[in-house]
N, C-alpha and C. Protein backbone atom coordinates (compact mmCIF):
# COMPACT_ATOMS: atom_id res chain seq x y z
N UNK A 1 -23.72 30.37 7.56
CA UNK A 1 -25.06 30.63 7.06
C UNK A 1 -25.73 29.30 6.71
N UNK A 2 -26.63 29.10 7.39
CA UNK A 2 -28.10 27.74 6.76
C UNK A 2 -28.63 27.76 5.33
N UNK A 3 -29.29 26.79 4.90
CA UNK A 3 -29.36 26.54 3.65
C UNK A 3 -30.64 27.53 3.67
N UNK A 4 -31.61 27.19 4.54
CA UNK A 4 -32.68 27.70 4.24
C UNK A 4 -32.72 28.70 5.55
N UNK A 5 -31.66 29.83 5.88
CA UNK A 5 -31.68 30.39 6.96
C UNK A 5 -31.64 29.70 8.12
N UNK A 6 -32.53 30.84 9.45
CA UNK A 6 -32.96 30.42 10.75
C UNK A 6 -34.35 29.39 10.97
N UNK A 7 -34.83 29.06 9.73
CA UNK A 7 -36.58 28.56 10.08
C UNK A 7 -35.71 27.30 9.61
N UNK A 8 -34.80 26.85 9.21
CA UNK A 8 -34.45 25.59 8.60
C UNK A 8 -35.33 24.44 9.05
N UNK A 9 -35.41 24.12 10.75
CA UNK A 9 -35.96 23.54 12.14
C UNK A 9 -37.86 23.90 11.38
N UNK A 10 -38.23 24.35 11.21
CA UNK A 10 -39.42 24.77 11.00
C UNK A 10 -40.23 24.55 9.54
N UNK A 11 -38.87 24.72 9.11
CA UNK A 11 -39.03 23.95 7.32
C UNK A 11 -39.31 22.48 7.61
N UNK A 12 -38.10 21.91 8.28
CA UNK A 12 -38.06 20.13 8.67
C UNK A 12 -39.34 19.65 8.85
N UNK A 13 -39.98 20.48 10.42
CA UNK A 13 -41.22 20.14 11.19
C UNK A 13 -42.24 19.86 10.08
N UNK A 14 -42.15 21.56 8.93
CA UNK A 14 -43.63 21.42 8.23
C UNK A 14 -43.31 20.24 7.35
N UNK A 15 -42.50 20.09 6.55
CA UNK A 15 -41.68 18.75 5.90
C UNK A 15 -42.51 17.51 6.49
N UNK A 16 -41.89 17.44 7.38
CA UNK A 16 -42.09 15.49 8.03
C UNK A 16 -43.73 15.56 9.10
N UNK A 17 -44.02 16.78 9.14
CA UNK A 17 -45.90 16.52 9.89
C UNK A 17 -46.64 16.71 8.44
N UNK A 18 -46.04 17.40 7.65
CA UNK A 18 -47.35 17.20 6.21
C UNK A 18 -47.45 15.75 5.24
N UNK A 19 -46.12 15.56 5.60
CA UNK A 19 -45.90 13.89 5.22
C UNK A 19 -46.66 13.27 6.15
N UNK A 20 -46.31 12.97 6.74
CA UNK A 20 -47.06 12.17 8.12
C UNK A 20 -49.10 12.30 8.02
N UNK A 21 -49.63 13.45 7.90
CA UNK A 21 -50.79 13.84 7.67
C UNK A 21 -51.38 12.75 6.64
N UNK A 22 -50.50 13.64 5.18
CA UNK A 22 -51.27 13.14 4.26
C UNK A 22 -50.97 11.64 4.00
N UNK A 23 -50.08 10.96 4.21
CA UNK A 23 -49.44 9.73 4.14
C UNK A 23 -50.77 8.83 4.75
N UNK A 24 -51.15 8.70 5.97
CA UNK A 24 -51.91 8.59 7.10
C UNK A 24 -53.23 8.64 6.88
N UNK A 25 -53.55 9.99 6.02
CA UNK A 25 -55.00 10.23 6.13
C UNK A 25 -54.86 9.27 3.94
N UNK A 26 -54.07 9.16 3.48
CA UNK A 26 -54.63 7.92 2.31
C UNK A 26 -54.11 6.73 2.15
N UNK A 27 -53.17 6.40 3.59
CA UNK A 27 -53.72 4.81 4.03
C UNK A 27 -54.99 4.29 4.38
N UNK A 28 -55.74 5.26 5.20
CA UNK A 28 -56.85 5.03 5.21
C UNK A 28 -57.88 5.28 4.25
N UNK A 29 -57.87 5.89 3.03
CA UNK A 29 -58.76 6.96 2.42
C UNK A 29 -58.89 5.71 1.16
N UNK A 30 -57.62 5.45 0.81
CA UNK A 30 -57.23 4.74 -0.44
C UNK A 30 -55.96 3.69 -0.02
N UNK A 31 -56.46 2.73 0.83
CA UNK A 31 -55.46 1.71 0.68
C UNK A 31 -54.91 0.61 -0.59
N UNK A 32 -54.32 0.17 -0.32
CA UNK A 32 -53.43 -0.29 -1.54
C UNK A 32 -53.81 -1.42 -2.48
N UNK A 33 -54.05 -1.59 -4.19
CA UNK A 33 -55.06 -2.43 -3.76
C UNK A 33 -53.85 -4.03 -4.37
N UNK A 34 -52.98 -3.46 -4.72
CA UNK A 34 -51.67 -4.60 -5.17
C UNK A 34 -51.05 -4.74 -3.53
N UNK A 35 -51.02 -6.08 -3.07
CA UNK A 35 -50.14 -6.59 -1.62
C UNK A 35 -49.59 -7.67 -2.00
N UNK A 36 -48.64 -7.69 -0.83
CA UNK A 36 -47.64 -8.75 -0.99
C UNK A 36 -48.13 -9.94 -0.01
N UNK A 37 -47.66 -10.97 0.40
CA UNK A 37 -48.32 -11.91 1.35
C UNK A 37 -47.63 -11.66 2.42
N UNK A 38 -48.67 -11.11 3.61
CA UNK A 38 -48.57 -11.02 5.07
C UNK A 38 -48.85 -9.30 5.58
N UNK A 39 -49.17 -8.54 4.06
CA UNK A 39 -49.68 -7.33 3.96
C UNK A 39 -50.93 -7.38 4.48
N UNK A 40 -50.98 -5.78 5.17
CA UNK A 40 -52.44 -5.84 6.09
C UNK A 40 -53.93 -5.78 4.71
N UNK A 41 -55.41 -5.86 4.94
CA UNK A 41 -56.06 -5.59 3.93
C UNK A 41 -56.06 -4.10 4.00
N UNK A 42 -55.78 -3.44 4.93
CA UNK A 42 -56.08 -1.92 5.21
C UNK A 42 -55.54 -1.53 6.46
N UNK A 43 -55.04 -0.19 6.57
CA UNK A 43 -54.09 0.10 7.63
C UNK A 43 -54.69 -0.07 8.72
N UNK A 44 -53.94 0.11 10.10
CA UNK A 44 -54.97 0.00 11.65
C UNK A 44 -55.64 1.53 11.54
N UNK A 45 -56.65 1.57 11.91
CA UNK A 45 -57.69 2.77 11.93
C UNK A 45 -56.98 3.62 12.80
N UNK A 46 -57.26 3.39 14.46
CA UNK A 46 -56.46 4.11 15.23
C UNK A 46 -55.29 4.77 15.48
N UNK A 47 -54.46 3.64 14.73
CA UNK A 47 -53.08 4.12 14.76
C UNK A 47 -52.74 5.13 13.80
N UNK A 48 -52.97 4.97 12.66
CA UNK A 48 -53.41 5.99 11.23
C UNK A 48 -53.85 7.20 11.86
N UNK A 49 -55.19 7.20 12.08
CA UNK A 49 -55.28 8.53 12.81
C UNK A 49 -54.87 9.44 14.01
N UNK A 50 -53.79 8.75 15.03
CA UNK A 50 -53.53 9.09 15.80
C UNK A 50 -51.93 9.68 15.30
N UNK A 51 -51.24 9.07 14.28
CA UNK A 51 -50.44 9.54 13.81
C UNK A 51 -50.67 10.55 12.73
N UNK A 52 -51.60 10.79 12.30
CA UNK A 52 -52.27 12.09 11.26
C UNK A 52 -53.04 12.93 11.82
N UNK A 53 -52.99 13.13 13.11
CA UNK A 53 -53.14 14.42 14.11
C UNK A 53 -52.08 14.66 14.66
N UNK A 54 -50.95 13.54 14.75
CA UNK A 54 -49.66 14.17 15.18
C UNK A 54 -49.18 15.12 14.07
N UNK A 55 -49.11 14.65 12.97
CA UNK A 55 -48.70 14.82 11.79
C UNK A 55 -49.35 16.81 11.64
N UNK A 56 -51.03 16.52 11.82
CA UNK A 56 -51.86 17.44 11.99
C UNK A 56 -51.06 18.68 12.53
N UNK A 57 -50.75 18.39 14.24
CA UNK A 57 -50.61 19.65 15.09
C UNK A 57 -49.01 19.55 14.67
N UNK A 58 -48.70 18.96 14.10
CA UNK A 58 -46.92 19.69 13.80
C UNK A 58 -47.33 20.54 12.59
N UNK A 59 -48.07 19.97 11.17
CA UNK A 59 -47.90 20.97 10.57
C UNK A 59 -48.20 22.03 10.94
N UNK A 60 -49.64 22.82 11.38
CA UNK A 60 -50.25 23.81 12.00
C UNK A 60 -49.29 24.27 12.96
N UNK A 61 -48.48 23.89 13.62
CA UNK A 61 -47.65 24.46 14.60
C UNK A 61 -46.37 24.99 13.85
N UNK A 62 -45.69 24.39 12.61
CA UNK A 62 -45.00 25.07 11.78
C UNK A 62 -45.32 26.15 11.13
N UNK A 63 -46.38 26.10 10.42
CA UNK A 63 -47.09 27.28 9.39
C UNK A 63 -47.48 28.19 10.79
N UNK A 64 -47.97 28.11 11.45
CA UNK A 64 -47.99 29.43 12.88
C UNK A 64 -46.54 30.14 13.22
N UNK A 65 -45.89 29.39 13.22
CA UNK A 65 -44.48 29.55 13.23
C UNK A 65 -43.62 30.66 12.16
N UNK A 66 -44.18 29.95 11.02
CA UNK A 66 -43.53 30.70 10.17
C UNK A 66 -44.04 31.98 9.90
N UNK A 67 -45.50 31.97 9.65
CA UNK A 67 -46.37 32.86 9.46
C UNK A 67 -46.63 34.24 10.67
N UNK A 68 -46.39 33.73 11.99
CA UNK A 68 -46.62 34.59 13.00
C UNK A 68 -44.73 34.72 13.74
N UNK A 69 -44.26 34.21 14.08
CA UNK A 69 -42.56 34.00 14.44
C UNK A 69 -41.80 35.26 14.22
């Protein structure tokens, strides 16, 4: 028997794409304002958001999952 059942895989997904989202969307929102030397002034735009729509369609594809599955 699994810790968290059969969705365990689906728990993970929503786990590490809602991280990923929100992580992503307040590097950009609210970057950091204490850095160390060779720290960026603010994250890369593109890359941030291209990884917080990944982040995006995993969570939404988990919660469909769980919710409809």
């Amino acid at each position: 028997m699994l810790f968290l059942g059969d969705d365990l895989l689906i728990y993970l997904v929503l786990a590490v794409g809602g991280a990923l989202l929100v992580g992503n969307v307040l590097a950009i929102v609210r970057p950091p304002t204490k850095r160390d030397e060779g720290d960026l002034e603010q994250a890369p735009l593109g890359r941030s958001l291209l990884m917080g729509g990944i982040g995006l369609i995993a969570t939404l594809w988990a919660l469909a999952s769980l919710l409809f599955g």
